[in-house]
Structures are given as structure tokens and as C-alpha cells.
Protein backbone atom coordinates (compact mmCIF):
# COMPACT_ATOMS: atom_id res chain seq x y z
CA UNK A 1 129.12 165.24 72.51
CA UNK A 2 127.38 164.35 75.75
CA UNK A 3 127.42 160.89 77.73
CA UNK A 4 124.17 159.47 76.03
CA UNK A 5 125.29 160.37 72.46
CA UNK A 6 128.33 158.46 73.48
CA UNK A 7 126.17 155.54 74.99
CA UNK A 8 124.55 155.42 71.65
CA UNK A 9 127.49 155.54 69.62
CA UNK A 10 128.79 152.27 71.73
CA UNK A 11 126.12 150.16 71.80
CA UNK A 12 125.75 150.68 67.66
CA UNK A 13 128.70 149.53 67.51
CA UNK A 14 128.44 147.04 69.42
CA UNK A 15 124.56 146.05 67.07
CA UNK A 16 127.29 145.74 64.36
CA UNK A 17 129.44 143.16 66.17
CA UNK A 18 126.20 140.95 67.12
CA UNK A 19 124.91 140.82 63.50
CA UNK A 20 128.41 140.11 61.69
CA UNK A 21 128.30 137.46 64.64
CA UNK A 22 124.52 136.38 63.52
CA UNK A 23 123.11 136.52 67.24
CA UNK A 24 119.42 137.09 66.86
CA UNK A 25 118.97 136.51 70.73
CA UNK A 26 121.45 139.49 71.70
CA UNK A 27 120.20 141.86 69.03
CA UNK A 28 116.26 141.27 70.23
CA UNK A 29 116.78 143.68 73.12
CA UNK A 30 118.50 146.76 71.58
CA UNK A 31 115.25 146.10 69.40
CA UNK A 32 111.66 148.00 70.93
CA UNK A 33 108.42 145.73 69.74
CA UNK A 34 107.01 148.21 67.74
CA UNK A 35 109.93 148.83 65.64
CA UNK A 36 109.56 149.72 62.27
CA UNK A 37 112.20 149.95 59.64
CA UNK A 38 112.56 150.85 55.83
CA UNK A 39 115.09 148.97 53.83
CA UNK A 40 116.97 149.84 50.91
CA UNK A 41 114.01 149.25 48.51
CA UNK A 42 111.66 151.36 50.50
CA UNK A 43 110.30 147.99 52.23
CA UNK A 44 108.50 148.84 56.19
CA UNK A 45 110.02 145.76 58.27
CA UNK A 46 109.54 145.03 61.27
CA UNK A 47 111.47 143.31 64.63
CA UNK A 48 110.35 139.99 63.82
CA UNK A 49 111.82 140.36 60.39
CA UNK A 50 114.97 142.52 61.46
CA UNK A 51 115.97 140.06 64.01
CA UNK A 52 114.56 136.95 62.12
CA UNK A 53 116.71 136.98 59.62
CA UNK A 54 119.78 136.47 61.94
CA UNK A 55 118.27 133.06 62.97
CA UNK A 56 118.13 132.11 58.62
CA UNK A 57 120.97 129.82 57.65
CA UNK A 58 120.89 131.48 53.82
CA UNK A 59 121.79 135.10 55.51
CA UNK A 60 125.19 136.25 55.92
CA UNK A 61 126.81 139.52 56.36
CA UNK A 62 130.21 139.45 55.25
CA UNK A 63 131.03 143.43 55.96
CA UNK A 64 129.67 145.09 58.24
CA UNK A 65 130.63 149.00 60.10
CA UNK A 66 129.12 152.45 60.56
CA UNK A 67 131.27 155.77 60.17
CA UNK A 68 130.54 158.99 60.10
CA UNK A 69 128.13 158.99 62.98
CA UNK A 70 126.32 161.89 64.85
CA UNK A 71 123.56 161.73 67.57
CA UNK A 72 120.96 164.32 68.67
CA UNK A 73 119.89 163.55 72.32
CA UNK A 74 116.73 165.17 73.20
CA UNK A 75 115.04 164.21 76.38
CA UNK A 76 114.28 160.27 76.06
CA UNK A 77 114.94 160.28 72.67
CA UNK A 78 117.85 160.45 70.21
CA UNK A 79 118.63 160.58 66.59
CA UNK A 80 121.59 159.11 64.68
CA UNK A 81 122.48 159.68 61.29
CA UNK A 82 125.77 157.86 59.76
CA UNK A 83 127.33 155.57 56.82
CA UNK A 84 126.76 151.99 57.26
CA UNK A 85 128.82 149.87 54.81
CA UNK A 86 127.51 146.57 54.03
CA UNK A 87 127.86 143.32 52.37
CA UNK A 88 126.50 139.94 52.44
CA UNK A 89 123.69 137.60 50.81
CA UNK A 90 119.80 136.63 51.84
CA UNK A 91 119.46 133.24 49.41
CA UNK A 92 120.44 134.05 46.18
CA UNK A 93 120.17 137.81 46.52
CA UNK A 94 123.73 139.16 46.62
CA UNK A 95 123.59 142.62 48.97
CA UNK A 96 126.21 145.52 49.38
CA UNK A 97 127.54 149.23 49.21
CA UNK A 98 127.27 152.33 51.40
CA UNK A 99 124.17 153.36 52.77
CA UNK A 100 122.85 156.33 55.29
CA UNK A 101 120.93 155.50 57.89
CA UNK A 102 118.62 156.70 60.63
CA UNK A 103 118.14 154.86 64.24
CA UNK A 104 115.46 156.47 66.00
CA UNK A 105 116.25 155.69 69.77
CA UNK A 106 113.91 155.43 73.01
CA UNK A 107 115.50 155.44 76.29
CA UNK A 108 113.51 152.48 78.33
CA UNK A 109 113.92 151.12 81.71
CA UNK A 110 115.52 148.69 80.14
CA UNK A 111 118.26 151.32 78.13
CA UNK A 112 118.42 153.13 75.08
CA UNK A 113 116.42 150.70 72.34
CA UNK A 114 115.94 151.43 68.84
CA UNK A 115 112.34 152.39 67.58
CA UNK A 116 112.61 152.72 63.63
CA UNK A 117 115.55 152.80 61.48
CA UNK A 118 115.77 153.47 57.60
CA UNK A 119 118.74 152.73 54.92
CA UNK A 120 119.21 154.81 51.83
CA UNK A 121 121.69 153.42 48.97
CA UNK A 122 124.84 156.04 48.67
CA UNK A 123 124.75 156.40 44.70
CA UNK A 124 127.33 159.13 44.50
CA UNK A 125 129.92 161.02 46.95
């Protein structure tokens, strides 16, 4: 694996740390402006929603971690593909499980930012 596969792999982990931690204002940069993501229910969000939600007093991510990661570098972008595990509540809507996901990366002046990013349930090994 090359240096900016391993660059990704860090600073994903280190997305997972700042939402369990609920810190909208350090997760807005790793975030590009025209990000577009697909949630679990086949929902398009986009960064004011993925990063809004960390600023909501009824959200809460109990579990949080990614496994099973690999990344494609090619040129200024990159793809990763892994198991994000997941647990927590948005009101009264209970949330959890295993999912795959997708980050779709752009390398910026400003670093390696994610562009669009999409979660799939896990419904069977």
C-alpha cells in the first residue's frame, strides 16, 4: 500500500474519532462543498446535512469504527471501500449494524477531502 492510501486510511480513522466525539467544526474540512452522499435508505445528502447533524442535540453515535479497509490511489483521486459498524439514534429513530461503504476522495490544496460517500446495510456474511 503506498503513502497516500495510508494517509487515507489515517485520517478515516481519525473522521471516526471526530463524529463519536460530535465535532461538526473538525469534520467540515475533511468534507469538499459539493459532497454528495447516499445513506442507508438510498437518501442523496449532502455536507450541510452530513456535518449538521453533529451540531443536533437528539443525534448520538454510540459505536462507531471501520475495518476491512482498502484504497485505490489514482492520480488526485482515491477510492475506499470497507465495513463501517455503527450505532446510535437521530430523535426517536434508533440506528445500527454493519454497513459497506464508499469515500470518494479529492486531493485539494488543502489535503485529501472526501467528495461522495455511500452506506449499504450488511444483511448477510
Amino acid at each position: 500500500m503506498n503513502s497516500e492510501a495510508l494517509e487515507i486510511i489515517t485520517i478515516s480513522r481519525k473522521i471516526v474519532q471526530i463524529e463519536l466525539d460530535k465535532d461538526a467544526d473538525a469534520l467540515a474540512p475533511y468534507i469538499t462543498e459539493d459532497d454528495v452522499g447516499i445513506d442507508p435508505s438510498g437518501a442523496l445528502i449532502d455536507k450541510d446535512v452530513s456535518v449538521g447533524r453533529y451540531r443536533r442535540d437528539d443525534f448520538s453515535l454510540t459505536e462507531h469504527g471501520v475495518s476491512d479497509i482498502s484504497v485505490s490511489v489514482i492520480g488526485d483521486t482515491a477510492l475506499e471501500i470497507g465495513i463501517m459498524a455503527l450505532k446510535g439514534h437521530l430523535g426517536t429513530f434508533e440506528f445500527g449494524g454493519r454497513y459497506r461503504y464508499t469515500h470518494f476522495w479529492l486531493k485539494t490544496p488543502a489535503g485529501w477531502k472526501v467528495r461522495a460517500s455511500q452506506l449499504t446495510p450488511i444483511l448477510r456474511d
